[in-house]
Every structure is written in structure tokens, then in C-alpha cells.
Protein backbone atom coordinates (compact mmCIF):
# COMPACT_ATOMS: atom_id res chain seq x y z
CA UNK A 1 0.00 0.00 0.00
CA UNK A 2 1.63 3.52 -0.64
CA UNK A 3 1.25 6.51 1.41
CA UNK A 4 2.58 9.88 1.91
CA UNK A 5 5.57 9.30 4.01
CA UNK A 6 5.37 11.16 7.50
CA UNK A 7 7.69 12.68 9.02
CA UNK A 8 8.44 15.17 12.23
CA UNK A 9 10.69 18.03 12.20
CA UNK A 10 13.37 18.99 14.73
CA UNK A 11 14.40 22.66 14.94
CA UNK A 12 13.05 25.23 11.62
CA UNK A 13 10.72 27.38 13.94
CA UNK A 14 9.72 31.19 13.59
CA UNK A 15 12.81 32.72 12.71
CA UNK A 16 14.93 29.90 11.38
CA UNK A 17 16.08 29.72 7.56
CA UNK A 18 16.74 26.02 6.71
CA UNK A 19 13.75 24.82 8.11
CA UNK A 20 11.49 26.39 5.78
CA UNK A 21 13.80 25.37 2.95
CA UNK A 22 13.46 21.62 3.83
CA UNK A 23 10.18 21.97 4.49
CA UNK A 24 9.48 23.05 0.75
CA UNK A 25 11.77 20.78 -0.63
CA UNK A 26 9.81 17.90 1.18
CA UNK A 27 6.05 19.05 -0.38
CA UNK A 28 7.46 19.75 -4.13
CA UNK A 29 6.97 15.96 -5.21
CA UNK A 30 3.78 15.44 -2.78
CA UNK A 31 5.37 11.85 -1.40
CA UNK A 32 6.26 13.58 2.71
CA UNK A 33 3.77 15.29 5.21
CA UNK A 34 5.03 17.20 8.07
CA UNK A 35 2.82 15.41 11.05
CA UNK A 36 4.93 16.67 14.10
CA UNK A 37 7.57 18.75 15.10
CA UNK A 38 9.58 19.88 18.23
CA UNK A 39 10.64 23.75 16.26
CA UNK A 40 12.39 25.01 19.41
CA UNK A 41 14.15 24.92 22.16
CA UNK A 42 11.60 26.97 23.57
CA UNK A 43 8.63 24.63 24.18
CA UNK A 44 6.25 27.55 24.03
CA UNK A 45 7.84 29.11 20.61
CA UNK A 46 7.83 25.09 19.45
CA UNK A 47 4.18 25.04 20.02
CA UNK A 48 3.25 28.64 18.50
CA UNK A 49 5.79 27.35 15.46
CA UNK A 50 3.82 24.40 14.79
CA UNK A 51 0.38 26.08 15.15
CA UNK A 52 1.82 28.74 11.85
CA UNK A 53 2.05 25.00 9.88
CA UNK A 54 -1.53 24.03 10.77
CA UNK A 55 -0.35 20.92 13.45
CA UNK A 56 -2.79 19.86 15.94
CA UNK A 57 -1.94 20.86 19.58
CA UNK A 58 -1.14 17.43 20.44
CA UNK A 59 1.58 16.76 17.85
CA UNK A 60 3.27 20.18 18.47
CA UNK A 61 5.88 19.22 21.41
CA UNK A 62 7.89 21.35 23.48
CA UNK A 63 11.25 19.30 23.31
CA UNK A 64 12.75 16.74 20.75
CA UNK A 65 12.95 13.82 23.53
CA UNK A 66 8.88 14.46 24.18
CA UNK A 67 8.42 14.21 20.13
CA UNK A 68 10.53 11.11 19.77
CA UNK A 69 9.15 9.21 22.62
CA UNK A 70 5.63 10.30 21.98
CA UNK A 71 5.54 9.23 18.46
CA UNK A 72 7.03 5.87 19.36
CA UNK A 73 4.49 5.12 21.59
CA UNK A 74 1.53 5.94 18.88
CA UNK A 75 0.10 3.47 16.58
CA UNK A 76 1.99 2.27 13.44
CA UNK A 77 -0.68 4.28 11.20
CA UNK A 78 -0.21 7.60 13.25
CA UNK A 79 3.27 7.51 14.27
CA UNK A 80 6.17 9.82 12.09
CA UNK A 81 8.10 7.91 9.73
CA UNK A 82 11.02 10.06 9.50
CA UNK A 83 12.95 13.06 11.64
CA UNK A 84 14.15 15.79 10.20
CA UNK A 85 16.72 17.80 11.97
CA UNK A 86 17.15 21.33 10.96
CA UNK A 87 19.16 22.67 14.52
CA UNK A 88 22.43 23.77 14.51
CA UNK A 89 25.24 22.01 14.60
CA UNK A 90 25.44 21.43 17.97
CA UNK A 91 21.57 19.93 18.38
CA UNK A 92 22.35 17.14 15.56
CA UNK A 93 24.05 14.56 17.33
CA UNK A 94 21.65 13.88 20.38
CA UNK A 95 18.66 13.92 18.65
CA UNK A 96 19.97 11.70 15.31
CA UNK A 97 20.68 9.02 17.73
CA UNK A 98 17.78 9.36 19.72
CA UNK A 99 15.73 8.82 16.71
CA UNK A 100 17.74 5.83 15.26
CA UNK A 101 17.41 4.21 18.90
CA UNK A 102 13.41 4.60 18.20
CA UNK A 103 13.21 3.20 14.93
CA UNK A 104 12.94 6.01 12.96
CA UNK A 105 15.00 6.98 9.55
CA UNK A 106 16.74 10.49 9.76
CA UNK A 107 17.38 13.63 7.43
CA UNK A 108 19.84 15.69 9.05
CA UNK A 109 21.29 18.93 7.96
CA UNK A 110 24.98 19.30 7.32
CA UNK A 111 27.89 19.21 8.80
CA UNK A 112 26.58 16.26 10.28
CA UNK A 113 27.93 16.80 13.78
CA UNK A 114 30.41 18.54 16.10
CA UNK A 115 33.46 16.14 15.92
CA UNK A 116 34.76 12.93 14.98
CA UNK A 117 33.84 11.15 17.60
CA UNK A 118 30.44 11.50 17.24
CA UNK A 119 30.24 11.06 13.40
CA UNK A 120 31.79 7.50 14.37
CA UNK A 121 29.34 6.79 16.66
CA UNK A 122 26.54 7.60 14.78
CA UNK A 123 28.09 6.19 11.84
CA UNK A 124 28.04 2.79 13.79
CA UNK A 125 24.56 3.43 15.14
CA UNK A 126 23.32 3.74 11.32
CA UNK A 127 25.11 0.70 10.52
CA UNK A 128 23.03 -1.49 13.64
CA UNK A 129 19.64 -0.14 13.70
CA UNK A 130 20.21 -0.43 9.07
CA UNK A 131 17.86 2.54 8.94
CA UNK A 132 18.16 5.48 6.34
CA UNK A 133 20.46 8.52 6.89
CA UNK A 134 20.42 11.35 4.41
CA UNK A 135 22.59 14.35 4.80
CA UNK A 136 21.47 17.51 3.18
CA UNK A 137 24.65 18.23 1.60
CA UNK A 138 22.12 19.79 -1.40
CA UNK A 139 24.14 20.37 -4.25
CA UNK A 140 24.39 16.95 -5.30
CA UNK A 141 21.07 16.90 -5.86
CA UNK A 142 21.51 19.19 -9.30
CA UNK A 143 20.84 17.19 -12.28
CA UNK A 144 24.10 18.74 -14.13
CA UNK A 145 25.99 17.93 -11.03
CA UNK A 146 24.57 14.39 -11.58
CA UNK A 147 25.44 14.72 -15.22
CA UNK A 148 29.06 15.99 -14.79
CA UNK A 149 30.03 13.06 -12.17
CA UNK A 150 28.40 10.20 -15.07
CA UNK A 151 30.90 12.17 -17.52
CA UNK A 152 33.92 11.35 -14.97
CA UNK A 153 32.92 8.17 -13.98
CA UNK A 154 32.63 6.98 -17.87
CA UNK A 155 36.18 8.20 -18.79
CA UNK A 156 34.59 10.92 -21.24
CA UNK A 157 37.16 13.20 -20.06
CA UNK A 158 40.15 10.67 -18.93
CA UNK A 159 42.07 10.76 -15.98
CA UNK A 160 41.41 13.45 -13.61
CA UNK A 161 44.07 15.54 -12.77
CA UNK A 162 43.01 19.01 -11.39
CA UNK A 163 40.33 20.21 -9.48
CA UNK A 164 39.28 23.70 -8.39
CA UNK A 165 36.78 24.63 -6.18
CA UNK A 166 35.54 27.75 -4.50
CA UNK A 167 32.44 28.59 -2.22
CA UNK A 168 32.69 32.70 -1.57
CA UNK A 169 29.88 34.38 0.40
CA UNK A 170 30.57 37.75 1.65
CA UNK A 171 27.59 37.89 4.54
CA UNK A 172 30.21 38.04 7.03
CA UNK A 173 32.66 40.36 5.84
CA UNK A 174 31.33 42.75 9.43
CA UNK A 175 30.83 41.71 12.84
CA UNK A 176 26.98 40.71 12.26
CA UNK A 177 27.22 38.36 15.21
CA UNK A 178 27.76 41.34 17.46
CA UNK A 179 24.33 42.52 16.69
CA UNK A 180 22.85 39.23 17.24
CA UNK A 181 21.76 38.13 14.14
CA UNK A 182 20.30 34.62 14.81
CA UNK A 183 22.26 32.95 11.32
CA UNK A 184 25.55 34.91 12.34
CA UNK A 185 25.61 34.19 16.28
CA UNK A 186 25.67 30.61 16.05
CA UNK A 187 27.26 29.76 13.12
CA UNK A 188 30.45 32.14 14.31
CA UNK A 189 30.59 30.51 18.24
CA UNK A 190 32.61 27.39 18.23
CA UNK A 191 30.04 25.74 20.92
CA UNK A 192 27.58 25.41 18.18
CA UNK A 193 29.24 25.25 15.53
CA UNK A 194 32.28 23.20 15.89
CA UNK A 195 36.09 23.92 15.31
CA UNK A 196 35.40 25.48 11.87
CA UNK A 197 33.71 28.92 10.97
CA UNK A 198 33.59 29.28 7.53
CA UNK A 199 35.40 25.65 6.41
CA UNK A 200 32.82 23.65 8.34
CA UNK A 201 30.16 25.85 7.72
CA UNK A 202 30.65 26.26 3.72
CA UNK A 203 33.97 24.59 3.03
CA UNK A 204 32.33 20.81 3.35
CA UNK A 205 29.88 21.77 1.32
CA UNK A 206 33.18 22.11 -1.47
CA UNK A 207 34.81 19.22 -0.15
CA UNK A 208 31.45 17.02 -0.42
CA UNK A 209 31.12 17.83 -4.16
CA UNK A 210 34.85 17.65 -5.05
CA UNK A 211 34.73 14.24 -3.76
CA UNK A 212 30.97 13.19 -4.99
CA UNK A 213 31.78 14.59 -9.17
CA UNK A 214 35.12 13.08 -9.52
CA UNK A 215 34.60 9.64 -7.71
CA UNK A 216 38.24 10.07 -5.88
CA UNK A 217 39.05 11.19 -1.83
CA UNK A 218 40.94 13.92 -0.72
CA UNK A 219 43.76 11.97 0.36
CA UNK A 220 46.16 14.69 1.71
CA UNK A 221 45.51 18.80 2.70
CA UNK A 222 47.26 21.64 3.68
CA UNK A 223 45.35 24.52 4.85
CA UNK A 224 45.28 28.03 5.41
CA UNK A 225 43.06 29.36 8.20
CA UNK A 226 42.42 33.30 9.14
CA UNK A 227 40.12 34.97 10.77
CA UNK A 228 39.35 38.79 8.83
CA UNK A 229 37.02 40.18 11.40
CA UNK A 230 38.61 41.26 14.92
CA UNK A 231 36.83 39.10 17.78
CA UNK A 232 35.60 36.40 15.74
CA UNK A 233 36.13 33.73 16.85
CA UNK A 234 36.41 31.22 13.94
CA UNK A 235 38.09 31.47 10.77
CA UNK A 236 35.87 33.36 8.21
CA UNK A 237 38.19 32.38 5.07
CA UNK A 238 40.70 29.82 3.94
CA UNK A 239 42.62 28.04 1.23
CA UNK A 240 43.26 24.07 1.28
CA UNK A 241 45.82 22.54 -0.76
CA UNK A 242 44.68 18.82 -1.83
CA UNK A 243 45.74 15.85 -2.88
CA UNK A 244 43.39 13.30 -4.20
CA UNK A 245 43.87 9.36 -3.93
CA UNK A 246 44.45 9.12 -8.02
CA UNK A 247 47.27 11.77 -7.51
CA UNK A 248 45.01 14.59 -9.12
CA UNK A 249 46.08 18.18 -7.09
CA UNK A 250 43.52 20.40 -6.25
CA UNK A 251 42.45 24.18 -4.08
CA UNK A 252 39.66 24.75 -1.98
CA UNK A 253 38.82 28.11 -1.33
CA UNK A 254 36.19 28.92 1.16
CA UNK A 255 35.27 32.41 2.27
CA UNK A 256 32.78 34.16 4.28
CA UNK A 257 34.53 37.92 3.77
CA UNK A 258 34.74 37.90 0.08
CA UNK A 259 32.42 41.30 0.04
CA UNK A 260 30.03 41.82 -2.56
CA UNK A 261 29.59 37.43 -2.85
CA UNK A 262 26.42 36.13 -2.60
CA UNK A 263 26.79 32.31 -2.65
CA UNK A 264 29.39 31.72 -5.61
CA UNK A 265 29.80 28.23 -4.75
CA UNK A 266 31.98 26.77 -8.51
CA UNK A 267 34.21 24.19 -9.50
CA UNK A 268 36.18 23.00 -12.16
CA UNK A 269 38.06 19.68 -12.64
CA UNK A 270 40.60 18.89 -15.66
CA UNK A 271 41.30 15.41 -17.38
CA UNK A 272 43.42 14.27 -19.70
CA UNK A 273 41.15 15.25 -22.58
CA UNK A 274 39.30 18.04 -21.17
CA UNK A 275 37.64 19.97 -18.22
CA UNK A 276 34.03 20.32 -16.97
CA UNK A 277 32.82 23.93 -14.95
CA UNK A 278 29.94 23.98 -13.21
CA UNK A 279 28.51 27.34 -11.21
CA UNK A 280 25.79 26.99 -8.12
CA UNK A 281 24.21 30.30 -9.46
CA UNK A 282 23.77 29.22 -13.09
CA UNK A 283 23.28 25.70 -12.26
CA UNK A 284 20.92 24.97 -15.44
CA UNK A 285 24.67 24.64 -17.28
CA UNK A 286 27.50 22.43 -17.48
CA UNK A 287 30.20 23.72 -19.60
CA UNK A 288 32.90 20.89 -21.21
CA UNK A 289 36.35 22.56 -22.83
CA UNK A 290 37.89 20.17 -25.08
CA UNK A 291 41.31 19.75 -25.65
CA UNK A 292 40.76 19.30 -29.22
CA UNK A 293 37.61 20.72 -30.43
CA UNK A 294 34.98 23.57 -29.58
CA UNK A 295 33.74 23.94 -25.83
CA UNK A 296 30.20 22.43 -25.37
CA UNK A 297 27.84 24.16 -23.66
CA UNK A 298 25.29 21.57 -21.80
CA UNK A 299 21.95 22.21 -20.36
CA UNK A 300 19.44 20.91 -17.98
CA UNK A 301 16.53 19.25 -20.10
CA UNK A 302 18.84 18.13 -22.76
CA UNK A 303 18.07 14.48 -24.57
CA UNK A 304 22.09 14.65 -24.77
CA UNK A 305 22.40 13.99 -20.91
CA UNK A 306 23.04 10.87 -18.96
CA UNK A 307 19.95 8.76 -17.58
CA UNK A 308 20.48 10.08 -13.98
CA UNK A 309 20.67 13.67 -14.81
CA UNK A 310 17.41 13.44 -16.77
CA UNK A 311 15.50 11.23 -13.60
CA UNK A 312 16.94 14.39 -11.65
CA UNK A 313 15.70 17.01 -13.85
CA UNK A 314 12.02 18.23 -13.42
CA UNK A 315 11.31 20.59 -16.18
CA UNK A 316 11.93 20.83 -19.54
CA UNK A 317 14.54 22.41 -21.56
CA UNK A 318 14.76 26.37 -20.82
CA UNK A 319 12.66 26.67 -17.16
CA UNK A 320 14.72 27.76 -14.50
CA UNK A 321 15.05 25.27 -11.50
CA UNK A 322 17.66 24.79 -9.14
CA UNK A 323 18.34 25.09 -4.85
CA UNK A 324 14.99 24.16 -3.95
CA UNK A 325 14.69 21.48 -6.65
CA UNK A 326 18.40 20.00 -6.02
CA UNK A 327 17.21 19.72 -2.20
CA UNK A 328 13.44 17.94 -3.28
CA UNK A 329 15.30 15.48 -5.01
CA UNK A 330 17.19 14.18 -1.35
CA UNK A 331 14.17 14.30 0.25
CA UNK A 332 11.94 12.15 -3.27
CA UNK A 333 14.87 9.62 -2.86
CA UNK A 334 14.52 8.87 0.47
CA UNK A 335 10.70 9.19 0.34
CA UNK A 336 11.15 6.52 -2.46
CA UNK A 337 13.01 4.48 -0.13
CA UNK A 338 11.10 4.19 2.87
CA UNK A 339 8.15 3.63 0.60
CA UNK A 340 10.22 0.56 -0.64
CA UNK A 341 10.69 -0.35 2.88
CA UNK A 342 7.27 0.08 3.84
CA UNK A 343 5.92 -2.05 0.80
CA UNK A 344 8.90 -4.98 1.42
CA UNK A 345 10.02 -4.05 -1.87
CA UNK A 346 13.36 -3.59 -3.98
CA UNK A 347 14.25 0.06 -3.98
CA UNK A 348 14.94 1.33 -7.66
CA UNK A 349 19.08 2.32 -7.58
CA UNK A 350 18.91 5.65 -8.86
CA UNK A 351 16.51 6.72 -5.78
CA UNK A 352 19.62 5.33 -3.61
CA UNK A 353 21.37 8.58 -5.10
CA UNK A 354 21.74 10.50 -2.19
CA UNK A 355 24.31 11.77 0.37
CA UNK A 356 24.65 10.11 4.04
CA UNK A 357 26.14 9.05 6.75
CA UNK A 358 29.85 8.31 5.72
CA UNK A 359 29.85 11.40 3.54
CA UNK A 360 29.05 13.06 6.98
CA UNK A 361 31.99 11.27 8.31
CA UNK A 362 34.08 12.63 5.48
CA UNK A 363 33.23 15.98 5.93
CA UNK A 364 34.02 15.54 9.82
CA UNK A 365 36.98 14.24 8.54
CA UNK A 366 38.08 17.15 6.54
CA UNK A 367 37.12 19.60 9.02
CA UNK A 368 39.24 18.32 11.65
CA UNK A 369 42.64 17.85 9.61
CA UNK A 370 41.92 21.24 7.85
CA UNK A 371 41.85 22.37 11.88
CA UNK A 372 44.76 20.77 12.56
CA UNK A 373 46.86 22.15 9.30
CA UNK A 374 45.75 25.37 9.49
CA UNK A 375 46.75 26.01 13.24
CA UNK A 376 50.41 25.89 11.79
CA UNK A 377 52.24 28.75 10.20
CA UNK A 378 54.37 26.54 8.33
CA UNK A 379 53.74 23.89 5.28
CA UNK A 380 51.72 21.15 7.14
CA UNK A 381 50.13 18.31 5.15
CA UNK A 382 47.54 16.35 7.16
CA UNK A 383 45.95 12.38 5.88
CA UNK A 384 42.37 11.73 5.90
């Protein structure tokens, strides 16, 4: 029997961002309901954030351990299928395990916690309970993203052996935390956010999508950390040096200060017989430079493209989509698969297409060394 997939949120109240975000992305394809939430750490904002999305009283609770344990102990036809868990950084361990412990599969926003140690054990905790994970790291979920990692993994361009990638914002090029700005407060105090400022806030979103288009690992790094803005606390731009596990080089360049950026998030990667260059803010296009012949310009809605960049593409040829599509698609995959669960059926491969728990791990992974490299003033390369 299908059915909407249910699920209960776990942070995203009045005056959050993300929440709202995966909260759209969940309705575009009609397969997820939001039954219940826990919005805040303030049980009475919670409540008054759940009564703006229409939830009865009842399912509106005033802490994530209430929500959790209450929708255990309803019936199987009532109870949420799914937590999502849009808090920062700080508030995504607890509650991820919490949920797993209960039975129930998790979407979690990224990075996926505040250390190592507990990406391990909730790597292992995924691994027991064998429920779904999804991590929101969003960009995969472009179809010419999709369409420029079939390229690489086909050989179309050869060996890789360069890759550059860049994610510039310039929202915190001034003290906004100072002023208390809800986004800027948390994401700059190492308590919530972790050891990283800008690297773990935007840099593993780079790291994520090096790694996912060209197949390989970042094998070695060497980083350089600063922090622009006097009294912040993290770094609010960087530069990585990589090395990936085929011997490719590559440069990560992650910035918070870069004034006048809005979210330039780019990369390029160069094989043997050409290079691919894909931009976050025109993300309908895929350019491919040819060593030997004209550059091609690609597009989203093309018959040209690759089976999994058409199941990922929504409109045809020439409409605009993009962030909030790229993020639906995570949340229709794992819809997919919990409906294939549900049903005690084979899950169709391309809906397995999504990021998770190791590539949480990795990102963990590549915040700490970048930590640990950038603390020195001199040439430091650090394994991962």
C-alpha cells in the first residue's frame, strides 16, 4: 500500500532559515507530510511554530525527547516515519541518535555533527539499527551535477588531474554576530558550531562535491586558516591545498569575507582530454572545454544527458530550477526508499542517489585535519 511518508521536524521554527527550505523541498513531489515537530528549544515558541504549519496541539511538542518518545508510543498508522533535523550544529548529534534508537530513519542537515567522535558513533549506530540517513549536503542533488560526475565516472574526459573549487559568500565580511543576528551568532561561536567557521560551515559543502563529481578522496591537505574580522572567533576564510587518492592536485577556497559574494559556490576539474565547470548560481549549465575541439555548452533538459541527470531534472529544456529542486530530489529519494521499505520491496538504484552518513563522516573528517593544518604557520600536510 503507498502513502505519503510522514515525518516530524526537529528545529526550523519562527525565525529559522533552513527549516522552511526543507520543508518546501519535502512538499514539491507530494510523497512527505510534516505530522509533528519539536521547532524550538523553547517549548512555548515550538508550540506557537507548529500552530503557523496548521499541526494539531497534540503533535506540536515542546522538546525533541517528548516528540521522539511520543511518536514511538503511537500506533503504526499515526506515528512519524522520519525526523528531520534542521538545529544547529550542535543539536544534531543527540537527537539523530535518539531517533535511530526509536526506529525512525533520519534527514539531518549538514555538517553532520560537532566532531569525529560522534560522526563515528553515529556512523556505527546507522550501521546497527540499518535505517536510512540522508545528509542535506544539497548540491548533489543538481541534475548537471549528476550529469558531470556520469561524464567522470565513464572516462569521457580521462584521468582526472586538477580540481578547483571555491564557495565565496561575503555575509560576514562585518561583525553581524555582534548585533545578534540569529544565522551569524551561532554559526560564528565554536560551541555550536564546531572547530570550523567558515570551512565547516561552507567549506564541506566544497569538499562534499569535489569528492561526490570526480569519484576520488581527498587523500592529503594543507590549509590556510584566518580569521578577517577582529573578535571572531572562527576562521571566516581559507585556502586548502589537496591531494586526491588518483594523484590529481587540487584548491579549496572557502570564504565568508569575500564582500560583494552572494553564494558563488563553482568548481572545475581537468582530465586528460578536457575539463568540466559547473557554477551553483547558473546551475541549469554544465560547460565541457575540449582539448581538441569547440567547448560544449550543456543544459538541464537536454536528450544529450546521462539517464540520472534526466530522472533528476524536473522541467523541460529552458525553465529555471535549481536550490529548492536539487534539495526535493534528497528528500523524493529517500521518500522513495522508505516507501520501498514500507511495501517490502526492492528500492529502484537511482533513488539510492543521495548523500549520508559516511559522507558526513568525510566531511568531519576534513574539518578536523583542515583544523589541525591550518593552526600551523608553516607547510603542514595532514591524511584523511
Amino acid at each position: 500500500m503507498r502513502r505519503k511518508i510522514r515525518y516530524g521536524m526537529i528545529g526550523g521554527g519562527r525565525g529559522a532559515f533552513i527549516g522552511a527550505v526543507h520543508r518546501m523541498a519535502a512538499a514539491l513531489d507530494g510523497q512527505m507530510e510534516l505530522v509533528c515537530g519539536a521547532f524550538s528549544s523553547d517549548p512555548d515558541r515550538s508550540k506557537a511554530s507548529g500552530s503557523d504549519l496548521y499541526l494539531p496541539p497534540e503533535r506540536c511538542y515542546g522538546h525533541y525527547e517528548e516528540m521522539i518518545n511520543s511518536e514511538a508510543a503511537l500506533p503504526e498508522d499515526k506515528r512519524m516515519d522520519v525526523v528531520s533535523i534542521v538545529t544547529p550544529n550542535d543539536m544534531h548529534f543527540a537527537p539523530a541518535m535518539m531517533a535511530l534508537d526509536h526506529g525512525f530513519h533520519v534527514i539531518c542537515d549538514k555538517p553532520l555533527c560537532l566532531n569525529i567522535n560522534e560522526a563515528k558513533q553515529l556512523q556505527s549506530k546507522v550501521r546497527s539499527t540499518g535505517k536510512l540517513f540522508a545528509l542535506t549536503y544539497n548540491y548533489t542533488g543538481y541534475p548537471m551535477v549528476k550529469q558531470a560526475r556520469q561524464m567522470l565516472a565513464n572516462g569521457n574526459l580521462g584521468k582526472v588531474r586538477r580540481v578547483v573549487i571555491e564557495y565565496s559568500q561575503g555575509w560576514l565580511s562585518t561583525p553581524l554576530e555582534a548585533s545578534n543576528q540569529k544565522q551569524a551568532s551561532w554559526r560564528t561561536d565554536p560551541l555550536r558550531s564546531g572547530a570550523a567557521g567558515a570551512m565547516g560551515d561552507i567549506g564541506t559543502h566544497a569538499e562534499n562535491l569535489a569528492e561526490y563529481i570526480t569519484g576520488l578522496k581527498i587523500q592529503q591537505l594543507c590549509a590556510d586558516l584566518h580569521t578577517h574580522v577582529e573578535g571572531r572567533q572562527l576562521d571566516d576564510d581559507g585556502s586548502v591545498l589537496l591531494r586526491m587518492t588518483n594523484g590529481a592536485r587540487g584548491i579549496l577556497y572557502a570564504s565568508q569575507i569575500s564582500a560583494g559574494e552572494e553564494n558563488n559556490l563553482r568548481i572545475k576539474i581537468y582530465g586528460e582530454k578536457g575539463g568540466l565547470e559547473w557554477a551553483q548560481m547558473e546551475p541549469n549549465t554544465l560547460l565541457v572545454k575540449w582539448l581538441d575541439k569547440p567547448t560544449e555548452v550543456l543544459r538541464t533538459g537536454g536528450a544529450q544527458l546521462y539517464p540520472i541527470a534526466q530522472h533528476h531534472t524536473r522541467l523541460p529544456g529552458g525553465h529555471p530550477e535549481g536550490y529548492l529542486e536539487a534539495f526535493a530530489n534528497i528528500y523524493r529519494n529517500v521518500a522513495f526508499c522508505v516507501q520501498a521499505e514500507i511495501n517490502h520491496e526492492k528500492v529502484d538504484p537511482v533513488y539510492l542517489d543521495f548523500p549520508g552518513v559516511d559522507d558526513g563522516v568525510r566531511g568531519m573528517e576534513f574539518i578536523d585535519a583542515v583544523v589541525r593544518s591550518g593552526k600551523d604557520d608553516k607547510v603542514k600536510w595532514i591524511g584523511i
